[in-house]
N, C-alpha and C. Protein backbone atom coordinates (compact mmCIF):
# COMPACT_ATOMS: atom_id res chain seq x y z
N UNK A 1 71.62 -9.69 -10.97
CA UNK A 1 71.83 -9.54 -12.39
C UNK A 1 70.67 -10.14 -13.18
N UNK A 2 70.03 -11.30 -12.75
CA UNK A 2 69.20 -11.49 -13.26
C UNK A 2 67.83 -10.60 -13.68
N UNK A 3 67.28 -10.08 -12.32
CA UNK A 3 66.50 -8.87 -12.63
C UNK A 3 66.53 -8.03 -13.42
N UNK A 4 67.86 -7.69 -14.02
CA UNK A 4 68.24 -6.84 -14.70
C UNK A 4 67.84 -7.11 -15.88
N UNK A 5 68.43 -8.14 -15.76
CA UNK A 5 68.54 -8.82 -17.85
C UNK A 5 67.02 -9.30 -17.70
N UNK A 6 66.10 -9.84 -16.80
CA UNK A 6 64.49 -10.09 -17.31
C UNK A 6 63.73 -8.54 -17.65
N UNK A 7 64.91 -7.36 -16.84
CA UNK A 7 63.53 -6.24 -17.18
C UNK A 7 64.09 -5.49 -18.37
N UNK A 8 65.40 -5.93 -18.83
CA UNK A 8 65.30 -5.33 -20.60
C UNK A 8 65.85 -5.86 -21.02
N UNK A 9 64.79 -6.46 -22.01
CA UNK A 9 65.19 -7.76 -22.80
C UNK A 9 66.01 -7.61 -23.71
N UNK A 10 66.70 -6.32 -24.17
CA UNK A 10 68.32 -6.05 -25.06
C UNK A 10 69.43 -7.18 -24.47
N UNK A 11 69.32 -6.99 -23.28
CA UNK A 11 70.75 -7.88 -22.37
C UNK A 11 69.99 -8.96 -22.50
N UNK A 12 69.18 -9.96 -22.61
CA UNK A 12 69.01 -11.45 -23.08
C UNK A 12 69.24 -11.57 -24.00
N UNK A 13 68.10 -11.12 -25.42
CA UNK A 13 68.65 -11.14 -26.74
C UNK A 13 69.50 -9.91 -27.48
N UNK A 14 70.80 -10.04 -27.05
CA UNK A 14 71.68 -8.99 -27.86
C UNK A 14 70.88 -8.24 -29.47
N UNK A 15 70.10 -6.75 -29.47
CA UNK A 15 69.85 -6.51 -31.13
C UNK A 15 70.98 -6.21 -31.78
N UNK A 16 72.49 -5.89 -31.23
CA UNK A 16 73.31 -5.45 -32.48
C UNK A 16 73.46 -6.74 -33.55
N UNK A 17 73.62 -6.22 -34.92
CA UNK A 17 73.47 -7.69 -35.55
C UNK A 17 75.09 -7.97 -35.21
N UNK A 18 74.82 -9.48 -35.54
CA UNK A 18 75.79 -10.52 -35.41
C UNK A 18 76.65 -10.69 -34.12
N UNK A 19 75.85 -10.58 -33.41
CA UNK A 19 75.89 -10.79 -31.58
C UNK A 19 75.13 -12.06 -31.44
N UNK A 20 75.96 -12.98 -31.42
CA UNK A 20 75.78 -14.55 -30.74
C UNK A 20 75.90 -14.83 -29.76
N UNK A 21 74.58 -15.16 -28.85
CA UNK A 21 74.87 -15.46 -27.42
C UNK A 21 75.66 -16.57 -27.03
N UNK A 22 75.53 -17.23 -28.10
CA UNK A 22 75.90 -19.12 -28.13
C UNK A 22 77.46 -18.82 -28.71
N UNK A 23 77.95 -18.03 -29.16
CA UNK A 23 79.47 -17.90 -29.63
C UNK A 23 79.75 -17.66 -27.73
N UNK A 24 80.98 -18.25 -27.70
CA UNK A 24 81.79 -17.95 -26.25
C UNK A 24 82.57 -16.80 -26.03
N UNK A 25 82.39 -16.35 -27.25
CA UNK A 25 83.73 -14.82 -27.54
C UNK A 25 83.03 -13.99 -27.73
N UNK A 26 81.45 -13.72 -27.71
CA UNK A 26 80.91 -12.85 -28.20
C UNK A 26 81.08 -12.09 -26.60
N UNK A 27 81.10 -10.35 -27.14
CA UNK A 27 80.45 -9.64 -25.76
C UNK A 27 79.23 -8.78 -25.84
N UNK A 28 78.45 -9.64 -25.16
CA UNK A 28 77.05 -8.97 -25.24
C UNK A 28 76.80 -7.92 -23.94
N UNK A 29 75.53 -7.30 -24.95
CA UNK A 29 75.16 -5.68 -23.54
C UNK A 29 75.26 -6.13 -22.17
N UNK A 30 74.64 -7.37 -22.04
CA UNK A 30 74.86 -7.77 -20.33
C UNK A 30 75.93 -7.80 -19.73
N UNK A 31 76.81 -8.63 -20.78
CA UNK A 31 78.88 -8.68 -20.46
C UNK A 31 79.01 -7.12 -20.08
N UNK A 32 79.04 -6.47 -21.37
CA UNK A 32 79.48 -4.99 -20.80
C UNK A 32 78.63 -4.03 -19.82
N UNK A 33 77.63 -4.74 -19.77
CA UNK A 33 76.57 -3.83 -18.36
C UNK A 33 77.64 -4.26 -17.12
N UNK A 34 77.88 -5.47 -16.91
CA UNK A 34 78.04 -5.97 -15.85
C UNK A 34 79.74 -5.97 -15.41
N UNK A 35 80.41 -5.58 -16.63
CA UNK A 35 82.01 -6.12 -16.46
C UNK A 35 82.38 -4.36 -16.60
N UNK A 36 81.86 -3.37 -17.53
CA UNK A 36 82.31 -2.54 -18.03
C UNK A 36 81.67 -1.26 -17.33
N UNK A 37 80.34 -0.62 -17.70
CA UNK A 37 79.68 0.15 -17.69
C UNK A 37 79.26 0.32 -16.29
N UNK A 38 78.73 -0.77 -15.67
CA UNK A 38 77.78 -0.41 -14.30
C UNK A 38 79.68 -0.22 -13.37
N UNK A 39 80.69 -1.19 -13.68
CA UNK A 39 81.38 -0.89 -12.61
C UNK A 39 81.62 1.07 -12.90
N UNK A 40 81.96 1.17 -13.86
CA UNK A 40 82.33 2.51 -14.57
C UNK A 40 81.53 3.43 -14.28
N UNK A 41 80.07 2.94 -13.49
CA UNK A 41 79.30 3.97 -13.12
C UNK A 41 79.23 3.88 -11.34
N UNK A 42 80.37 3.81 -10.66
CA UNK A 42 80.25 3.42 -9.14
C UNK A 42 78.91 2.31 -8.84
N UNK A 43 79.07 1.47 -9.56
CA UNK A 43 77.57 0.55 -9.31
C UNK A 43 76.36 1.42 -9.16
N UNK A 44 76.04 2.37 -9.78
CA UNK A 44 74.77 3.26 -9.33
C UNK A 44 73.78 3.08 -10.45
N UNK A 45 72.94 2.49 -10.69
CA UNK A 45 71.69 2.45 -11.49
C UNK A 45 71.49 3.48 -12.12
N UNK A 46 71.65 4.57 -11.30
CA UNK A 46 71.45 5.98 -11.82
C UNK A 46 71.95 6.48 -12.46
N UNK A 47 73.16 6.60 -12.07
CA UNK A 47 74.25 7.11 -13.26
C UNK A 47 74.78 6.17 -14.48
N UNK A 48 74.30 4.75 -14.51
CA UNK A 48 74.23 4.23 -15.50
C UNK A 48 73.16 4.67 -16.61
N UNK A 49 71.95 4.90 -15.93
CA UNK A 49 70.75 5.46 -16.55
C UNK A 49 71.08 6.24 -17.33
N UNK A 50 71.55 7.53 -17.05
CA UNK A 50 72.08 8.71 -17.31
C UNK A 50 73.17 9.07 -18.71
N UNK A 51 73.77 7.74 -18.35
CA UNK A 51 74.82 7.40 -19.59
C UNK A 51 74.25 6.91 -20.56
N UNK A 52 73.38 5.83 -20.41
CA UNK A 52 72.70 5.19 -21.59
C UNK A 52 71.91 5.93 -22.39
N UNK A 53 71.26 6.96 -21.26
CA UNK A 53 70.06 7.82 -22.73
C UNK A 53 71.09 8.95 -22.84
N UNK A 54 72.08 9.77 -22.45
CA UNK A 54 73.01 10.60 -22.69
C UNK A 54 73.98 10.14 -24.12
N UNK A 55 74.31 9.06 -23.95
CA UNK A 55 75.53 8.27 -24.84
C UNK A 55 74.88 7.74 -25.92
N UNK A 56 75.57 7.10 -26.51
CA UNK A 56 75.59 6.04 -27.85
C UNK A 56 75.00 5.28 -28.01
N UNK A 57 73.99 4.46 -27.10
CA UNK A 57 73.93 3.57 -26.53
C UNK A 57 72.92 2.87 -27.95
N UNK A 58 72.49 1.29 -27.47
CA UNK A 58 72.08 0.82 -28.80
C UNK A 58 70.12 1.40 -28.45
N UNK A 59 69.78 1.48 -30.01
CA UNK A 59 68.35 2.42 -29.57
C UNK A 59 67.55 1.88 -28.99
N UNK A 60 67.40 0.40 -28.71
CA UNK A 60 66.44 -0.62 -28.16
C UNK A 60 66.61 -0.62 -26.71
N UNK A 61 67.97 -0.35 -26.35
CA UNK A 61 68.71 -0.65 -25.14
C UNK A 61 67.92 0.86 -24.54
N UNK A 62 68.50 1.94 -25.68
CA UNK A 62 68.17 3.50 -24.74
C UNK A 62 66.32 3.23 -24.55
N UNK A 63 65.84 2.79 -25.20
CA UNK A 63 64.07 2.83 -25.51
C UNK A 63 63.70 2.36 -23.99
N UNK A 64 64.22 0.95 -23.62
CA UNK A 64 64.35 -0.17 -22.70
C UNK A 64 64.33 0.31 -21.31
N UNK A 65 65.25 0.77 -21.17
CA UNK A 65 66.21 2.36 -20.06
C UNK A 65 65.08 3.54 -20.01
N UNK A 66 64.86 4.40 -20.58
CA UNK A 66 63.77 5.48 -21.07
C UNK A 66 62.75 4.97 -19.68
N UNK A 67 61.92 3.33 -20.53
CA UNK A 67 60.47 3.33 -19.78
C UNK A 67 60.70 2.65 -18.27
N UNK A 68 61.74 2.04 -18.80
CA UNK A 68 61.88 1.38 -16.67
C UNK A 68 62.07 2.56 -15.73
N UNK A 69 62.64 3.59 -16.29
CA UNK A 69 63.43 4.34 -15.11
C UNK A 69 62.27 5.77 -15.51
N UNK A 70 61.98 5.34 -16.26
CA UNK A 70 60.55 6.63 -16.73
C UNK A 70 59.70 7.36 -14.96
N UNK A 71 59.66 6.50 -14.61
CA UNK A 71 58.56 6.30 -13.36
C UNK A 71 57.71 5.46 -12.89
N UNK A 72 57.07 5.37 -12.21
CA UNK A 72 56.64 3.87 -11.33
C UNK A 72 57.08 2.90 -10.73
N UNK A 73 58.36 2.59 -10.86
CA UNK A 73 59.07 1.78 -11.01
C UNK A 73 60.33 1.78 -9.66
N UNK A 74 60.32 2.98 -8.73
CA UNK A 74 61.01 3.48 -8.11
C UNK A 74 61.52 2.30 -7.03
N UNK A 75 60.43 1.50 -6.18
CA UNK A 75 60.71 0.88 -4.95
C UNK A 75 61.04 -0.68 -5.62
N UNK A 76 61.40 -0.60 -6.89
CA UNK A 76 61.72 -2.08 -7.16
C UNK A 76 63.60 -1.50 -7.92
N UNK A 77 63.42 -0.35 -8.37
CA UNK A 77 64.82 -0.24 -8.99
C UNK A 77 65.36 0.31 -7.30
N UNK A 78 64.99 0.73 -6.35
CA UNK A 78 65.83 1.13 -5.29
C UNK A 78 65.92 -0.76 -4.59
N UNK A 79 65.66 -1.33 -4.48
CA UNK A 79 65.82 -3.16 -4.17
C UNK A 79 66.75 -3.78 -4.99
N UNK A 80 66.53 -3.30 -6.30
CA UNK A 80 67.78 -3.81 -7.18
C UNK A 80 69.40 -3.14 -6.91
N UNK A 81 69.22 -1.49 -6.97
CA UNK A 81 70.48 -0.97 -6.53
C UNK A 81 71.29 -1.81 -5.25
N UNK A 82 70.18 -1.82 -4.27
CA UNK A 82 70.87 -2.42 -3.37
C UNK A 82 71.01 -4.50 -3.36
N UNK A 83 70.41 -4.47 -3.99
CA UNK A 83 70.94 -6.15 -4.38
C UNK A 83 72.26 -6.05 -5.44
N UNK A 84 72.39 -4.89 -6.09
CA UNK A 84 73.50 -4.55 -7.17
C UNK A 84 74.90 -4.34 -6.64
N UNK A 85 75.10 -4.27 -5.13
CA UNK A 85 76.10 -3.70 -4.76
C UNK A 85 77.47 -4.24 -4.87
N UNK A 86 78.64 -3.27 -4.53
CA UNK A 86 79.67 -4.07 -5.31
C UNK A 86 79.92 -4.97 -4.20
N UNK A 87 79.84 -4.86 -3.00
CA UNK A 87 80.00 -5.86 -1.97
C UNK A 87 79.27 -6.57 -1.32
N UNK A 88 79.51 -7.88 -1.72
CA UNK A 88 78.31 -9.17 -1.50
C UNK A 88 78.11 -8.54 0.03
N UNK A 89 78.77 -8.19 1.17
CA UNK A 89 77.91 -8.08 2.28
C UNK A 89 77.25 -7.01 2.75
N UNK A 90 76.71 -5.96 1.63
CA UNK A 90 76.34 -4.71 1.55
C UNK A 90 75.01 -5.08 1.40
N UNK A 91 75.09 -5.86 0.24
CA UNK A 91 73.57 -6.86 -0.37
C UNK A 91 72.54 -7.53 0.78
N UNK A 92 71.37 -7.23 -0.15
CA UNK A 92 70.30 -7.58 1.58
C UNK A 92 70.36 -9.08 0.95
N UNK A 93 69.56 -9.65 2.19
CA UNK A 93 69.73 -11.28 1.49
C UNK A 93 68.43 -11.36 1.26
N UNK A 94 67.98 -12.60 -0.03
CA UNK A 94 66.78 -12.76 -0.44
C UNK A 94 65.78 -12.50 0.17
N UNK A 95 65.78 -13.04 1.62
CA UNK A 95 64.37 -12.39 2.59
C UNK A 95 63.95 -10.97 2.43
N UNK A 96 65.43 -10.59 2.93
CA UNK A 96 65.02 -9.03 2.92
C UNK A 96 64.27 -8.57 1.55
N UNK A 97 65.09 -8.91 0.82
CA UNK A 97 64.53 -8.03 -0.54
C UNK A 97 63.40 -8.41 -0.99
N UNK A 98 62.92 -9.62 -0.79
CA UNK A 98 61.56 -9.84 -1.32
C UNK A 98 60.39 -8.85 -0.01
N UNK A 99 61.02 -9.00 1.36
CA UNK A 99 60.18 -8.14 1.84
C UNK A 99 59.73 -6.90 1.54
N UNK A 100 60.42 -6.23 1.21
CA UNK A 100 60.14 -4.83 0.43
C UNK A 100 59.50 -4.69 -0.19
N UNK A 101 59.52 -5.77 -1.00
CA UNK A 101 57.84 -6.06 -2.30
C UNK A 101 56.80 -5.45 -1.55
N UNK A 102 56.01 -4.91 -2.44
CA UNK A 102 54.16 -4.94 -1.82
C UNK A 102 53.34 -5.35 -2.67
């Protein structure tokens, strides 16, 4: 999850106004990436993708989405999918995944 929220910075700093990270009741894009949407999308990156520039989504968030998944980007979002999975023992463990890096 972390990866996630460092590569679009919407899910760190919430833009809808009056989204307080520091309020305890607030639900920010990350809450609903992570509690709502990604489960709602079979955990698939992809079909989350798909929803975000398809849907409603907030314009910073769709902009965000757009250039990560644009292209280039392929052998680090296929490392995340699978660090994303819904079952911790599906997930490669840190070694692995940093191996994949080049």
């Amino acid at each position: 999850m972390t990866g996630i929220r460092c590569l679009l910075p919407s899910f760190s700093v919430d833009p809808r106004p009056g989204v307080n990270h520091k309020d305890p009741n607030a639900v920010t894009l990350m809450q609903e990436f992570a509690e709502v949407d990604f489960p709602k999308c079979g955990f698939s990156l992809a079909k989350w993708q798909q929803n975000i520039l398809q849907g409603r989504a907030e314009p910073s968030l769709k902009q965000e989405v757009a250039q990560l998944f644009g292209g280039g980007n392929e052998e680090l979002l296929a490392i995340l999918q699978d660090m994303l999975m819904r079952g911790p023992g599906q997930r490669p463990t840190p070694e692995q995944a940093l191996s994949r890096l080049r």
